[in-house]
Protein backbone atom coordinates (compact mmCIF):
# COMPACT_ATOMS: atom_id res chain seq x y z
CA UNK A 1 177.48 133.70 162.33
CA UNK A 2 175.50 130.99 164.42
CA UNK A 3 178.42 130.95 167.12
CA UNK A 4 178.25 134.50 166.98
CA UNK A 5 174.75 134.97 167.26
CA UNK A 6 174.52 132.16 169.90
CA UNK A 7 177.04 133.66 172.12
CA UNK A 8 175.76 137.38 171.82
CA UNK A 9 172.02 135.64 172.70
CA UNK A 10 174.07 134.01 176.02
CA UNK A 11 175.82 137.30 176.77
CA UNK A 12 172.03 138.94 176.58
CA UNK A 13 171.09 136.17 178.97
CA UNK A 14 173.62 136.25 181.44
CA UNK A 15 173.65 140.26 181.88
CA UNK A 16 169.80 140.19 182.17
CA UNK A 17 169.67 137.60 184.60
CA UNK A 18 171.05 139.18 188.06
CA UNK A 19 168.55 142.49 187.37
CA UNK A 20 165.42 140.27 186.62
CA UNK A 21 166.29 137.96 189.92
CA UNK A 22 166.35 141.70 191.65
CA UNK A 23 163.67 142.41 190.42
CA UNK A 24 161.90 139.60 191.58
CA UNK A 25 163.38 139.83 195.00
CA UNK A 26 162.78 143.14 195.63
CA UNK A 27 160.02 144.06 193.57
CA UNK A 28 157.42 141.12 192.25
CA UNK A 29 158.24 138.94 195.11
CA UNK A 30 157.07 141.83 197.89
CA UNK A 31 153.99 143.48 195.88
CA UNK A 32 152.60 140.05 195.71
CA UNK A 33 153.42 138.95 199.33
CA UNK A 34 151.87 142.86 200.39
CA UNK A 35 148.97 141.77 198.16
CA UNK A 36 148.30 138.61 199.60
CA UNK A 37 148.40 140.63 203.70
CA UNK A 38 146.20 143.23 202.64
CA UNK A 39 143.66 140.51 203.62
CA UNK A 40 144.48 139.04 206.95
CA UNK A 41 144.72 140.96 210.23
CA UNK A 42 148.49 140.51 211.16
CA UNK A 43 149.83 142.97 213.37
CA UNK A 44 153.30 143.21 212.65
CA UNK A 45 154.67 140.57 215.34
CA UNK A 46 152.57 137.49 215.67
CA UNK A 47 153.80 133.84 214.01
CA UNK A 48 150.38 133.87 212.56
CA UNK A 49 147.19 135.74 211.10
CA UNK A 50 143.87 135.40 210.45
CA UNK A 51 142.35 135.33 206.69
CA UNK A 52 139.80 138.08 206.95
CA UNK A 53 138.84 138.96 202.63
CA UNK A 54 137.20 142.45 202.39
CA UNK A 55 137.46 143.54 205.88
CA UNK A 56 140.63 145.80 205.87
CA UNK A 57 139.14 147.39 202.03
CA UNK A 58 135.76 148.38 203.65
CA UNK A 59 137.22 149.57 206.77
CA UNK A 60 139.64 151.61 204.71
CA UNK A 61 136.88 153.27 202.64
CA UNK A 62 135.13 154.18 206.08
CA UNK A 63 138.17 155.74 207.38
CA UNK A 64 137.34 159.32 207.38
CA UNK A 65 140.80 160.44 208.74
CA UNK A 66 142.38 158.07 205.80
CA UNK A 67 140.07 160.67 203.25
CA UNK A 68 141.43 163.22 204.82
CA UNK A 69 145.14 162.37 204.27
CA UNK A 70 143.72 162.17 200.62
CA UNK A 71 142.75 165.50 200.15
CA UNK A 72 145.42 166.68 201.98
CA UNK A 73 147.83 164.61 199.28
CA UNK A 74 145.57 166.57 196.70
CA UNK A 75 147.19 169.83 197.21
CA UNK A 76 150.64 168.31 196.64
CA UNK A 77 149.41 166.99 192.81
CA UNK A 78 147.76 170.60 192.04
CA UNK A 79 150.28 172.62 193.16
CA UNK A 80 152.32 170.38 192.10
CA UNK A 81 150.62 170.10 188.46
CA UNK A 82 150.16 173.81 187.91
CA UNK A 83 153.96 174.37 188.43
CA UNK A 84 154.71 172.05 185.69
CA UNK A 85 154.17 174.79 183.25
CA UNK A 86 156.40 177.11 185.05
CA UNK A 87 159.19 174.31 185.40
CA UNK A 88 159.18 174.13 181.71
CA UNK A 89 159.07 177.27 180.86
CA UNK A 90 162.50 177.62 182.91
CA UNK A 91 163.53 175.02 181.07
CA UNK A 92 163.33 177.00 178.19
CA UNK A 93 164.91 180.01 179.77
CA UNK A 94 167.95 178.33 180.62
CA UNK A 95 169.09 176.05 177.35
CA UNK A 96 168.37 179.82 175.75
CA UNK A 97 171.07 181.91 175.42
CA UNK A 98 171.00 182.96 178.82
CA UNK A 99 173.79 185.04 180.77
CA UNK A 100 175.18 183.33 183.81
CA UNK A 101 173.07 180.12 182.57
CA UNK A 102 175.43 177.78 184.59
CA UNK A 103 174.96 179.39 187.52
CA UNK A 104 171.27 179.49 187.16
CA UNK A 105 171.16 176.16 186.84
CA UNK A 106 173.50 175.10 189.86
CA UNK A 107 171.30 176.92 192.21
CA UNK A 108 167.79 175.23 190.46
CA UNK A 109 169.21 171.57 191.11
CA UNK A 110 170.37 172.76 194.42
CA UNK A 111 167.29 172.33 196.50
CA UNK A 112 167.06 168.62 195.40
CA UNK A 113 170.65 167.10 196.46
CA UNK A 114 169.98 168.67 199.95
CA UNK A 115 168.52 166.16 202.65
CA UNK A 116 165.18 166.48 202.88
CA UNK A 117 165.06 166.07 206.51
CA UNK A 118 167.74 168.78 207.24
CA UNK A 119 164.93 171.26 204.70
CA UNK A 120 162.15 170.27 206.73
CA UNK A 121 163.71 171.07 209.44
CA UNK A 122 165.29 174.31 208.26
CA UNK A 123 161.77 175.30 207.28
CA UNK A 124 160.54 174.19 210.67
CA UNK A 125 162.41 177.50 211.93
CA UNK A 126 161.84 179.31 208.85
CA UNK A 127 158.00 179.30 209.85
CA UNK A 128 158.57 178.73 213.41
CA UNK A 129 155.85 181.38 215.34
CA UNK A 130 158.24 181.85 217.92
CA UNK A 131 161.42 183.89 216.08
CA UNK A 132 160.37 182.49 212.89
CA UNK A 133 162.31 184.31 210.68
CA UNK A 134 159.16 184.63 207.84
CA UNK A 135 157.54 186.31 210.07
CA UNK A 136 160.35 188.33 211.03
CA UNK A 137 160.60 189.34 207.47
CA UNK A 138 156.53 190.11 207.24
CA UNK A 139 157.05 192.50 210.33
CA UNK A 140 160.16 194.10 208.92
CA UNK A 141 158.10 194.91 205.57
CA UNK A 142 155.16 196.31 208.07
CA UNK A 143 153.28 193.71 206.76
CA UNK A 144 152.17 192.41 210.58
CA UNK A 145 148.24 191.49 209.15
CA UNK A 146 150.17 188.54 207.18
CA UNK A 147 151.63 187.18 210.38
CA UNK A 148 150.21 183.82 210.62
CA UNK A 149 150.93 180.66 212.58
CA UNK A 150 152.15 178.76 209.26
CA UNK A 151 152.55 175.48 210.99
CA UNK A 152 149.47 174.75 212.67
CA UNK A 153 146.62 176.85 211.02
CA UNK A 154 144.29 174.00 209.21
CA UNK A 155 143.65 176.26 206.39
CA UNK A 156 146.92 176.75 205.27
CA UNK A 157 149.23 174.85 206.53
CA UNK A 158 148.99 172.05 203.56
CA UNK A 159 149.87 174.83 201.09
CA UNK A 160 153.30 176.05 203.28
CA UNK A 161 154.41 172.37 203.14
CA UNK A 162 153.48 171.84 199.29
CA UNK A 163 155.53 175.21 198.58
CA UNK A 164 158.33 173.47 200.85
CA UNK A 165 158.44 170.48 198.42
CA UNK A 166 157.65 172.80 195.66
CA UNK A 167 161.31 174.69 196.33
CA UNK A 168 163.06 171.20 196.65
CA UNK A 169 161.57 169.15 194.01
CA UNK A 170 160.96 171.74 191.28
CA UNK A 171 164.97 172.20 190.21
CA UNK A 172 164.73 168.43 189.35
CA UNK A 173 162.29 168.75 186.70
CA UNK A 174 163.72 171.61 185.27
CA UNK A 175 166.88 169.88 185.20
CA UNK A 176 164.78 167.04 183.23
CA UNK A 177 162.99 169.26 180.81
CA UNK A 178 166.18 171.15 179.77
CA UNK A 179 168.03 167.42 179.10
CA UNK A 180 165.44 166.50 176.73
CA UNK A 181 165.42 170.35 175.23
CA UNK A 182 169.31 169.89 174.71
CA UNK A 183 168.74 166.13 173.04
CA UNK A 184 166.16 168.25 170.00
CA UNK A 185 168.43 167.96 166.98
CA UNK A 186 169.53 171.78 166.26
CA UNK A 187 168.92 171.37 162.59
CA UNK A 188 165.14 170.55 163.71
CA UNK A 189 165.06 173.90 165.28
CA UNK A 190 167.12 175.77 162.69
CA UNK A 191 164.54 174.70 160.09
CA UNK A 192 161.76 175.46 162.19
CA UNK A 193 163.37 179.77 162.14
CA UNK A 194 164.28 179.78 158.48
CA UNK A 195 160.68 178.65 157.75
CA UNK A 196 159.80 181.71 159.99
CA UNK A 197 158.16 180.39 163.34
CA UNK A 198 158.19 182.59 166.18
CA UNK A 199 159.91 181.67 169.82
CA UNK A 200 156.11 180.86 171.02
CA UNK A 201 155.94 178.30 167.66
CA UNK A 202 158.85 176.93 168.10
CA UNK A 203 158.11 176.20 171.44
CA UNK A 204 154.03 174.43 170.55
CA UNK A 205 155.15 172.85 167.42
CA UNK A 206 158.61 171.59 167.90
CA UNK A 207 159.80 171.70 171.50
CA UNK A 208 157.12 169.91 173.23
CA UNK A 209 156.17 167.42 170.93
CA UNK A 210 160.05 166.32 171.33
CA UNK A 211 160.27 165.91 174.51
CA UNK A 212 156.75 164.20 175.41
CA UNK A 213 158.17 161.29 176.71
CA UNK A 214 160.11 163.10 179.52
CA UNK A 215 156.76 165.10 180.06
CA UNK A 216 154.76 161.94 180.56
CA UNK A 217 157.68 160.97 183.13
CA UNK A 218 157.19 164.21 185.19
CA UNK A 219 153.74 163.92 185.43
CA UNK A 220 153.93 159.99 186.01
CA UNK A 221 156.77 161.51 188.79
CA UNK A 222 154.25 164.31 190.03
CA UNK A 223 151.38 161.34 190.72
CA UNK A 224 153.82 159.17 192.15
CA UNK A 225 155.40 162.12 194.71
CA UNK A 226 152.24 163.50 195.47
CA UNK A 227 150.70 160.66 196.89
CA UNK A 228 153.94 159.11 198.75
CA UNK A 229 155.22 162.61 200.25
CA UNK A 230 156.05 161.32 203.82
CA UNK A 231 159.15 163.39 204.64
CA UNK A 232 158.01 166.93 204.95
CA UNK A 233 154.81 166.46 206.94
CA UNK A 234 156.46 163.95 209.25
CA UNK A 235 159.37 166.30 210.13
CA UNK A 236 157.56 169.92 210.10
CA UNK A 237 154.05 168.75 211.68
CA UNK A 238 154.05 165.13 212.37
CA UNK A 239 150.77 165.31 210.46
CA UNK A 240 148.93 167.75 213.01
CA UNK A 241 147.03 169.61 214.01
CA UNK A 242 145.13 166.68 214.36
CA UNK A 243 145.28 165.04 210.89
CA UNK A 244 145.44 168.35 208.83
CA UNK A 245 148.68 168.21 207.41
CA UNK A 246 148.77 163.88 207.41
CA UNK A 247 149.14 162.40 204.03
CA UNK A 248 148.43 159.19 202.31
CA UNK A 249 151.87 157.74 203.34
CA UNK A 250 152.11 159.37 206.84
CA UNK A 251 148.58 157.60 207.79
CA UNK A 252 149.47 154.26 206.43
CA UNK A 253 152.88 153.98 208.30
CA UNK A 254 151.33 155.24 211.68
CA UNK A 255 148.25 152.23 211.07
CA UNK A 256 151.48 149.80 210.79
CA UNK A 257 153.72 150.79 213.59
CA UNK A 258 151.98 153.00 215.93
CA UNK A 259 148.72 151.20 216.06
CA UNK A 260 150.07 147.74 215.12
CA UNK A 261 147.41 146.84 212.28
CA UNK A 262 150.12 145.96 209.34
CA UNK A 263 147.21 144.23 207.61
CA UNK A 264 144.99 147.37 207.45
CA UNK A 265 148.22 149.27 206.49
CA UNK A 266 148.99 146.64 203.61
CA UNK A 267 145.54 147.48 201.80
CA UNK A 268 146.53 151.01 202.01
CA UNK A 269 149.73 150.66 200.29
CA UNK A 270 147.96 148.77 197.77
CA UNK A 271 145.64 151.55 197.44
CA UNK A 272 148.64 153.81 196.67
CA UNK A 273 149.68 151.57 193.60
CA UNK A 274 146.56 151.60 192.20
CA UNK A 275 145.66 154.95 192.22
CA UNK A 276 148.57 155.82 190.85
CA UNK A 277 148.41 153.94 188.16
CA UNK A 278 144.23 155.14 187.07
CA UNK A 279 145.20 158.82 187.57
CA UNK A 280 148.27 158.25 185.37
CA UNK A 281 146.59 156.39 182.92
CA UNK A 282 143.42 159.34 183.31
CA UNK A 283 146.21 161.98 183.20
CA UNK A 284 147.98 160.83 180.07
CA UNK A 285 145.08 160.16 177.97
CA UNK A 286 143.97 163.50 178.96
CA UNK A 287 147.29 165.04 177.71
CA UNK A 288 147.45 163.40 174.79
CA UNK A 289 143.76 164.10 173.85
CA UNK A 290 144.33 167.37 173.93
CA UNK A 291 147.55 167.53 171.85
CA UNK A 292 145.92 165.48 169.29
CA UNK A 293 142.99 168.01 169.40
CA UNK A 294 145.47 170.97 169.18
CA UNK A 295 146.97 169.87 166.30
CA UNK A 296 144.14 169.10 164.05
């Protein structure tokens, strides 16, 4: 039994080793390295830099374009939030007994193994002013007072790029929600009808409770997308008009590579880690207050 337990405790070594050193590599090593930049002024090409402490944090906190991108990453987590409860209740719909269920579901996860490039772009034209065919569509239905520039009106403009990632990214977290509704033991469920609870009971008391974990990872997922969304913006507005459509992500990679300042851009991307790990951590206590609440 010693051999045994010896050699099962080297086979546990061995098998971990290569994805910790990865890890390391690729993860510890870089965060730490990114850390250590956010404080010097390097600007992406020189052998050296200069050490300069708080300088790039209070000049990030007086950027008033960098807020901006904030807010504007903002209506990516609402919108973003708020669907939540619509992606599950699909969820629902579709492990049901639902006709055509498989086909239902093919066309949800559709969206999300498409390129997102090649949809922002196909959106591009689908709100395009000139020939845009949503607008074509509006004018068709007589509804010509709708007709909008989608793609470079400030007040709106954030919202027709959310509901862009909203139609790509949404099918994923059905496809989540119904994996961890199909892992619910069935004699949970059964039990739950014979004792006479309702579809709406079943679906409080039994359903979500189940599957919290895989709730905490779409919101965790919803935090973490909403405030790295690059992809969209950059392809459909390049963050314009102005910086009315720029994000989080967008701003920090122009402040490396279009105005050279990787140090400046470094404290942002630190900025990014940390917030989303306090809204998380904000979001889940939240969450959990309130189921703990509901159930007493």
């Amino acid at each position: 039994m010693s051999k045994l337990s010896k050699k099962r405790k080297q086979f546990i070594f061995i098998s971990l080793l290569v994805p910790v050193l990865l890890l390391i590599a690729f993860v510890v090593f870089p965060a730490v390295d990114l850390f250590r930049m956010s404080f010097t002024d390097w600007d992406g090409y020189s052998p050296s830099s200069n050490f300069i402490w708080l300088e790039n944090y209070a000049a990030m906190f007086k950027n008033k374009d960098l807020w901006l991108s904030l807010k504007n990453n903002a209506v990516y987590f609402v919108i973003h939030l708020f669907m939540i409860l619509v992606e599950l209740a699909f969820a629902v719909l579709l492990t049901s007994k639902l006709r055509a269920a498989k086909f239902y579901k093919t066309m949800v996860f559709m969206p999300y193994i498409i390129n997102g490039v090649a949809i922002s772009y196909a959106f591009s034209y689908f709100f395009s002013p000139v020939n845009g065919a949503f607008n074509s569509i509006l004018e068709a239905l007589h509804m010509e007072s709708f007709i909008r520039n989608w793609l470079s009106d400030e007040k709106i403009v954030n919202f027709v790029l959310a509901f862009v990632s909203l139609w790509r990214f949404s099918g994923y977290h059905i496809i989540l929600f119904m994996a961890a509704l199909q892992s619910i033991p069935q004699d949970v469920e059964e039990a739950a009808r014979v004792d006479g609870a309702n579809a709406w009971q079943l679906f409080r008391y039994v359903q979500i409770p189940a599957i919290m974990l895989m709730v905490d990872f779409v919101l965790f997922d919803n935090i973490r997308g909403a405030l790295q969304v690059f992809d969209i913006p950059f392809v459909m507005t390049a963050g314009g008009p102005g910086y009315a459509s720029s994000t989080f992500t967008l701003y920090t990679i122009k402040t490396a590579f279009t105005f050279s300042n990787f140090g400046l851009a470094s404290t942002m991307a630190v900025a990014i880690m940390v917030m989303i790990v306090v809204i998380y951590v904000i979001q889940n206590k939240l969450i959990h207050g309130l189921i703990l609440k509901d159930r007493r």
